[in-house]
Protein backbone atom coordinates (compact mmCIF):
# COMPACT_ATOMS: atom_id res chain seq x y z
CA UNK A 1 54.46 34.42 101.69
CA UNK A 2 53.39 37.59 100.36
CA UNK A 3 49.49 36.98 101.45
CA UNK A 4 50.75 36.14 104.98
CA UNK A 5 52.69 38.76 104.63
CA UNK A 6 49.72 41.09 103.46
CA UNK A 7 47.37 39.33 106.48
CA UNK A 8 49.64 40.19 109.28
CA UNK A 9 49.93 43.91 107.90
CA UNK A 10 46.16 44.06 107.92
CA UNK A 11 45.81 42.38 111.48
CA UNK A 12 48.77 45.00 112.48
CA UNK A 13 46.54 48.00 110.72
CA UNK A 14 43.29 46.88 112.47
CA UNK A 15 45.25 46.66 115.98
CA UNK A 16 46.82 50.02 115.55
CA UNK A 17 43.47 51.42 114.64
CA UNK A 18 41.69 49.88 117.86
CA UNK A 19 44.53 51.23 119.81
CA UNK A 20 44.23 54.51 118.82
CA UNK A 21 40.13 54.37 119.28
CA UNK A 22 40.95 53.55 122.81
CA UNK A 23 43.51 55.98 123.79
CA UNK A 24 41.03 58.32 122.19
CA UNK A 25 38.30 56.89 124.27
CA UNK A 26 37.67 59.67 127.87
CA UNK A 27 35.02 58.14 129.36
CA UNK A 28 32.10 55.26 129.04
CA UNK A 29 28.86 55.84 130.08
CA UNK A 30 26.82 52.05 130.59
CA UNK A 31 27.53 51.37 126.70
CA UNK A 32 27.80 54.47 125.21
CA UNK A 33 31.79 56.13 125.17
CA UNK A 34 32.59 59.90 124.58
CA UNK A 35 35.47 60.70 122.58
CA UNK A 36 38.63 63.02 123.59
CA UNK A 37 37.59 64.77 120.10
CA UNK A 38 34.27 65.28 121.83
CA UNK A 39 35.65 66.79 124.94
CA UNK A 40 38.21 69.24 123.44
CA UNK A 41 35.24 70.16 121.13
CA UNK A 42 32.85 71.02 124.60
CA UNK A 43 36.14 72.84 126.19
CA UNK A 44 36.99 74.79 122.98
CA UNK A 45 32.78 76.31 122.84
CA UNK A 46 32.52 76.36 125.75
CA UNK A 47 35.57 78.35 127.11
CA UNK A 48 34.90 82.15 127.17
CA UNK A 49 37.56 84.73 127.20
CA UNK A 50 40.03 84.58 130.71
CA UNK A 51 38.61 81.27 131.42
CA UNK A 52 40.64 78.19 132.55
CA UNK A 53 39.83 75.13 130.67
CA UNK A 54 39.79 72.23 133.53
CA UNK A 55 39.23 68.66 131.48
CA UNK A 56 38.27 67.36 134.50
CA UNK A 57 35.27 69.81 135.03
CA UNK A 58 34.05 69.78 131.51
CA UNK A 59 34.14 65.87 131.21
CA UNK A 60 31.81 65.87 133.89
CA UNK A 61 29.71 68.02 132.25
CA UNK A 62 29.46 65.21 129.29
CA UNK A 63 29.02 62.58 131.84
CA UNK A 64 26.26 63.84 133.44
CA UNK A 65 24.42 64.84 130.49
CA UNK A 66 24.83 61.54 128.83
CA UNK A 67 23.67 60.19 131.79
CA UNK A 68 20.33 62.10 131.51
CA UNK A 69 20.43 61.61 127.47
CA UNK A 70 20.25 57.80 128.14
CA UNK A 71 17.61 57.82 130.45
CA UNK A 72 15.44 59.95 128.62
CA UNK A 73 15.73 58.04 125.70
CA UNK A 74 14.49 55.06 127.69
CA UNK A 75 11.54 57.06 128.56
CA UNK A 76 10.94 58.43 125.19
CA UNK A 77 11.87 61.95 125.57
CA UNK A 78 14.39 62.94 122.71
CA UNK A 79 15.73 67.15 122.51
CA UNK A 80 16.84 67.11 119.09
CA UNK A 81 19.81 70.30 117.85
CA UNK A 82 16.56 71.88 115.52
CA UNK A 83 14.32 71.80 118.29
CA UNK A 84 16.95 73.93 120.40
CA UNK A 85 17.54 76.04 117.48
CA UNK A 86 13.61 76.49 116.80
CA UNK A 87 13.54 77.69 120.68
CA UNK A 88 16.57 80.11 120.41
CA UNK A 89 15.23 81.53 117.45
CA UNK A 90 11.47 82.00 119.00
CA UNK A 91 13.50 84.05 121.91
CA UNK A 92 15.39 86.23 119.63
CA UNK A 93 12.09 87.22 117.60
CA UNK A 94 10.28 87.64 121.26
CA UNK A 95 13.19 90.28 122.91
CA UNK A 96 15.35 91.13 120.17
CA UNK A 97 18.83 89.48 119.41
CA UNK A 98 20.21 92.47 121.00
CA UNK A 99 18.71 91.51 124.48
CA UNK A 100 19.58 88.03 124.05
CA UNK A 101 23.31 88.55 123.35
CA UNK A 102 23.29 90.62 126.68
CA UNK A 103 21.71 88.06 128.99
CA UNK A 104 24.71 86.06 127.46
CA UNK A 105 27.38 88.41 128.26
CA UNK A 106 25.51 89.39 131.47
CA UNK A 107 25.69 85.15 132.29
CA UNK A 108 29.07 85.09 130.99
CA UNK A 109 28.44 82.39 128.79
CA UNK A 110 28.33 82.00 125.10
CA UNK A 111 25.53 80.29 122.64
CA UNK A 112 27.33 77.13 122.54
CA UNK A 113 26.75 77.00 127.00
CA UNK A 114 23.03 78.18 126.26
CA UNK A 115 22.17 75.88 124.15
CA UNK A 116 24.06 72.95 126.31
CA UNK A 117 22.51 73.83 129.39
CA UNK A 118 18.73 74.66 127.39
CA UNK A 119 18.73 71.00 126.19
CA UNK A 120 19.90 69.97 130.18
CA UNK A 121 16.67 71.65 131.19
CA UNK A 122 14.16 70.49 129.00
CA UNK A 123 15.14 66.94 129.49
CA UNK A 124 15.17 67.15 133.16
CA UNK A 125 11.88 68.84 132.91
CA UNK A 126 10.59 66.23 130.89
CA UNK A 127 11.82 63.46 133.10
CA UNK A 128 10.63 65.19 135.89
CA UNK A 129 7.32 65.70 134.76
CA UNK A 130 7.18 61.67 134.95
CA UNK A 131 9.58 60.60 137.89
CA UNK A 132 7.79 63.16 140.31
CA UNK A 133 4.08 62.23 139.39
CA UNK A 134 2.29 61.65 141.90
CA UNK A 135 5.04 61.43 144.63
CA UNK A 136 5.19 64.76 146.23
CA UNK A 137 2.09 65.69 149.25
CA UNK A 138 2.07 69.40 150.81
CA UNK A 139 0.20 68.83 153.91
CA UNK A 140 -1.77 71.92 155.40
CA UNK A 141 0.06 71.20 158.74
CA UNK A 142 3.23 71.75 156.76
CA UNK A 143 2.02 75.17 155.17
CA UNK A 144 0.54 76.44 158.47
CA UNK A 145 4.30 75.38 160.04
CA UNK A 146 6.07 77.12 157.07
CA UNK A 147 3.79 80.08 157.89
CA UNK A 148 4.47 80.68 161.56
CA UNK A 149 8.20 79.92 160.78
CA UNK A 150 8.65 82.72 158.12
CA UNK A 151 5.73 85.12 158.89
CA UNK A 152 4.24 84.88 162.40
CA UNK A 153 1.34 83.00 164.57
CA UNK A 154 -1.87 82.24 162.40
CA UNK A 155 -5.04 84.52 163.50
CA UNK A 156 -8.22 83.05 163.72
CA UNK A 157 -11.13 85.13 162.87
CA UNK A 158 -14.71 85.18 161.34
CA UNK A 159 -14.28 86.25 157.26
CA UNK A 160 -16.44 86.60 154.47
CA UNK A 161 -15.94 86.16 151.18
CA UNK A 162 -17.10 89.68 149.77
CA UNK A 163 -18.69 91.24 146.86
CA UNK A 164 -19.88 95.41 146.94
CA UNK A 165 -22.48 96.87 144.21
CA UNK A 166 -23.14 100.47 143.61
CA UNK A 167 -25.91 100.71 141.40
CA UNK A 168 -26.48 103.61 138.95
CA UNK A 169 -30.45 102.74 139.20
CA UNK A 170 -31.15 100.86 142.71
CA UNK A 171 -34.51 99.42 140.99
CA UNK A 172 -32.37 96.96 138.82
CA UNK A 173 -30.22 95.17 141.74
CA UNK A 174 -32.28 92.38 142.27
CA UNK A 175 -31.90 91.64 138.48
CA UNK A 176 -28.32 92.19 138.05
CA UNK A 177 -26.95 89.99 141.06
CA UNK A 178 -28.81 87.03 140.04
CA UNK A 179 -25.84 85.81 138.45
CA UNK A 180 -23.46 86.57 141.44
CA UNK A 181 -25.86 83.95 143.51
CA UNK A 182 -25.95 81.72 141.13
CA UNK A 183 -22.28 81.70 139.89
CA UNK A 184 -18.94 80.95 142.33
CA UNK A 185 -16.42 81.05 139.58
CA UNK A 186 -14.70 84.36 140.55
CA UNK A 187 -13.58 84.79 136.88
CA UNK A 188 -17.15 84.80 135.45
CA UNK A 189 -18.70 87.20 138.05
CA UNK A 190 -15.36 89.19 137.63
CA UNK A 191 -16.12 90.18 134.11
CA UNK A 192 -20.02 90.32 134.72
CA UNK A 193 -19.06 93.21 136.99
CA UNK A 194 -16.70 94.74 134.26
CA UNK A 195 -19.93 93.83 131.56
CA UNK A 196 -22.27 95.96 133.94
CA UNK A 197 -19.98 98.93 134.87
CA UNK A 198 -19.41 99.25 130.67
CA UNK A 199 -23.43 98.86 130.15
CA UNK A 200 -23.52 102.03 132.82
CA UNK A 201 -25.34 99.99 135.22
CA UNK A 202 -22.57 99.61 138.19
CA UNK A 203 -20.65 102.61 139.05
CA UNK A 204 -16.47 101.84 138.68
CA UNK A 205 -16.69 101.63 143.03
CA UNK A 206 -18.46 97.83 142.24
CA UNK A 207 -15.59 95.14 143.06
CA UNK A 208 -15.46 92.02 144.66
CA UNK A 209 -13.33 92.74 147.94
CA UNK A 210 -12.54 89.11 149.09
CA UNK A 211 -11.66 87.73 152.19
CA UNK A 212 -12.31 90.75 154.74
CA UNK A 213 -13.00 90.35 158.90
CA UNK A 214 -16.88 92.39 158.55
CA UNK A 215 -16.30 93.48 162.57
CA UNK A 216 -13.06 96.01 160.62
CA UNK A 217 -15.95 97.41 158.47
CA UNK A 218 -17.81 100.72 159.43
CA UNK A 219 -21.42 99.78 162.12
CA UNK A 220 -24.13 100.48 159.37
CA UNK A 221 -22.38 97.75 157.00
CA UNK A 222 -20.68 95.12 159.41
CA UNK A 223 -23.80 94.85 161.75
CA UNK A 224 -26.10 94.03 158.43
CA UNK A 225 -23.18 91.76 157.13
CA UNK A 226 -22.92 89.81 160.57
CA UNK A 227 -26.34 88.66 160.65
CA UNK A 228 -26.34 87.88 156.30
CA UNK A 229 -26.23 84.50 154.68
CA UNK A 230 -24.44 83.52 151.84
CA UNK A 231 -25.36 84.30 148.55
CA UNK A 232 -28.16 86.65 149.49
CA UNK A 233 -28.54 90.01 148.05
CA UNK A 234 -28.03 92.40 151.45
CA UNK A 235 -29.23 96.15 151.17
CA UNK A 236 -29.43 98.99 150.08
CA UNK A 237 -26.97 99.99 152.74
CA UNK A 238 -26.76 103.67 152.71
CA UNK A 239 -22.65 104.72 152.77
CA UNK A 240 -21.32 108.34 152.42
CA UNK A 241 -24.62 109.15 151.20
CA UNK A 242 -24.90 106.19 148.89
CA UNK A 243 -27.24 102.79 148.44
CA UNK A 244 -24.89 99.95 147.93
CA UNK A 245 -25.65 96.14 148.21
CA UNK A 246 -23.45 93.46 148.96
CA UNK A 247 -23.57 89.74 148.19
CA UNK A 248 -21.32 87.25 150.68
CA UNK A 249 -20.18 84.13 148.93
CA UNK A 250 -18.28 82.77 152.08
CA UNK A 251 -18.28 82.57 155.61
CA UNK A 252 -14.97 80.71 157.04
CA UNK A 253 -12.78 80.74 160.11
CA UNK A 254 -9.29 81.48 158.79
CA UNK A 255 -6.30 84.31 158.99
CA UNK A 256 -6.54 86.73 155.94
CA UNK A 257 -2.83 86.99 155.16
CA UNK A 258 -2.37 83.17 156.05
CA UNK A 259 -4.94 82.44 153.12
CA UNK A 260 -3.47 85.53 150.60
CA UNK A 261 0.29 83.88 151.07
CA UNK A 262 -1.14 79.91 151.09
CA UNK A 263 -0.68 79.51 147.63
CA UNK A 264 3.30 80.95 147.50
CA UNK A 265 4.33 78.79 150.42
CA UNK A 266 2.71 75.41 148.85
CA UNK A 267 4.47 76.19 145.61
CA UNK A 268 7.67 76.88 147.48
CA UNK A 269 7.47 73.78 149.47
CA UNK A 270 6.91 71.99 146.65
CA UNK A 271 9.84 73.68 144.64
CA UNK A 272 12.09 72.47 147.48
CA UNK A 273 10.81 69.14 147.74
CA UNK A 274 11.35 68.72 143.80
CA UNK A 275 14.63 69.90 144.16
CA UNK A 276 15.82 67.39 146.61
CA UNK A 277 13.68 64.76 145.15
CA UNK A 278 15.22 65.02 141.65
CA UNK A 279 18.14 65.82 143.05
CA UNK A 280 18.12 61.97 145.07
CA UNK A 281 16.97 60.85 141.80
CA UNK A 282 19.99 61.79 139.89
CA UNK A 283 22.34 60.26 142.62
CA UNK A 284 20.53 57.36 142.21
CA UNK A 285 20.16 56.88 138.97
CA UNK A 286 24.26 57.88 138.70
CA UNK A 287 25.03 55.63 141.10
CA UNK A 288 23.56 52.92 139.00
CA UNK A 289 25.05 53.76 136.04
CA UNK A 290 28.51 52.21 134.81
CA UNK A 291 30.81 54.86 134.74
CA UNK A 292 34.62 55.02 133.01
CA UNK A 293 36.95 57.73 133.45
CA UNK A 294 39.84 57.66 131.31
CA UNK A 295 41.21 60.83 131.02
């Protein structure tokens, strides 16, 4: 009697246990659950001074990250608490923990939110590194529309692609602009130019001017320029009593301030394209995804 007696007590313990796990149970997520202990934990860091706690609000927050936490792990991305704190710390050391508690106060949020919404990020940066791979196209018709939307018709005119030489010593041209006929990578014939206005052979005037309509230059240069090939050393030109020589690396048909902003607008187009992509994504990906609420 006494070990039935003893069974049913343990059954009754086990039962009461499981009953309290489940009342205690807020949400499921596919097979993963998240605790009410869990949730008044987020609400309690996360709450600032004057702000309303809504359950509701802050569950969702859970929800969604866990969401993201188990399809990252799927894809072998993991944010682990030391890697957040490694990052916090590296921005503290970089702009002071001064600066940093004021970008908190200015965002009206505390650590706890930071370092919530910092591990958000970097997983969805992660996953989007892989789920957008190869899946968004800017198409130049698409730039060109963005363009004439946001800035005005496109001009086309006759530019070159321009580089100017003063030389201390006019004898040594020939010699020193090898290199800018030879060479196309604007970073190498950038500091070649810096190299030869240090050795004293370029005066400080020496630049490489870029895109430029020659007809908007003064007669004695644009006529010589209009007839030039590319990569050809052209001059001396005398200018305000001066030899310079000039070396065109490109001849194209194109607007100026279409080609300076081209860049911008493709990376803003494909900002907003990621957006709504990842954004679709996320639906998705929720929508597939069993979700409990049992608050």
């Amino acid at each position: 009697m006494k070990k039935i007696l003893k069974i049913i007590i343990i059954l009754f313990s086990i039962n009461l246990a499981d009953a309290k796990l489940a009342e205690s149970i807020v949400a499921v997520v596919n097979n993963e659950i998240i605790l009410l202990s869990e949730l008044n934990q987020h609400i309690k860091k996360s709450s600032t001074e004057g702000q309303e706690n809504d359950k509701a609000e802050y569950l969702t927050e859970l929800v969604n990250l866990r969401i993201i936490e188990i399809q990252a792990r799927k894809m072998g991305i993991e944010v682990t608490d030391e890697q957040l704190e490694s990052i916090i710390k590296e921005m503290i050391n970089k702009n002071g923990k001064d600066n940093f508690l004021q970008e908190l106060e200015r965002q009206k949020i505390n650590k706890y939110i930071f370092k919530y919404r910092l591990k958000n990020q970097i997983l969805q940066e992660n996953l989007a590194q892989l789920v957008l791979k190869d899946k968004i196209i800017i198409s130049e018709a698409e730039i060109e529309k963005y363009y004439e939307e946001n800035f005005g018709r496109i001009k086309k005119e006759n530019l070159i692609n321009l580089y100017i030489f003063e030389f201390k010593d006019k004898s040594v041209a020939q010699k020193n602009t090898q290199v800018f006929i030879d060479n196309s990578n604007e970073l190498v014939l950038q500091n070649e130019i810096t190299r030869l206005v240090k050795k004293e052979v370029l005066n400080e005037s020496s630049k490489h001017v870029g895109l430029i309509n020659p007809n908007k230059l003064s007669p004695e240069i644009s006529d010589k320029l209009i007839e030039a090939k590319k990569n050809e050393l052209i001059g001396p030109i005398i200018y305000n009593g001066k030899d310079h020589f000039f070396i065109i690396k490109d001849i194209i048909i194109g607007d100026n301030a279409f080609i300076e902003a081209r860049e911008g607008i493709k990376t803003s187009l494909y900002q907003e394209k990621s957006i709504k992509l990842l954004d679709d994504w996320f639906q998705e990906l929720r929508d597939n995804s069993y979700i409990s609420i049992r608050l």
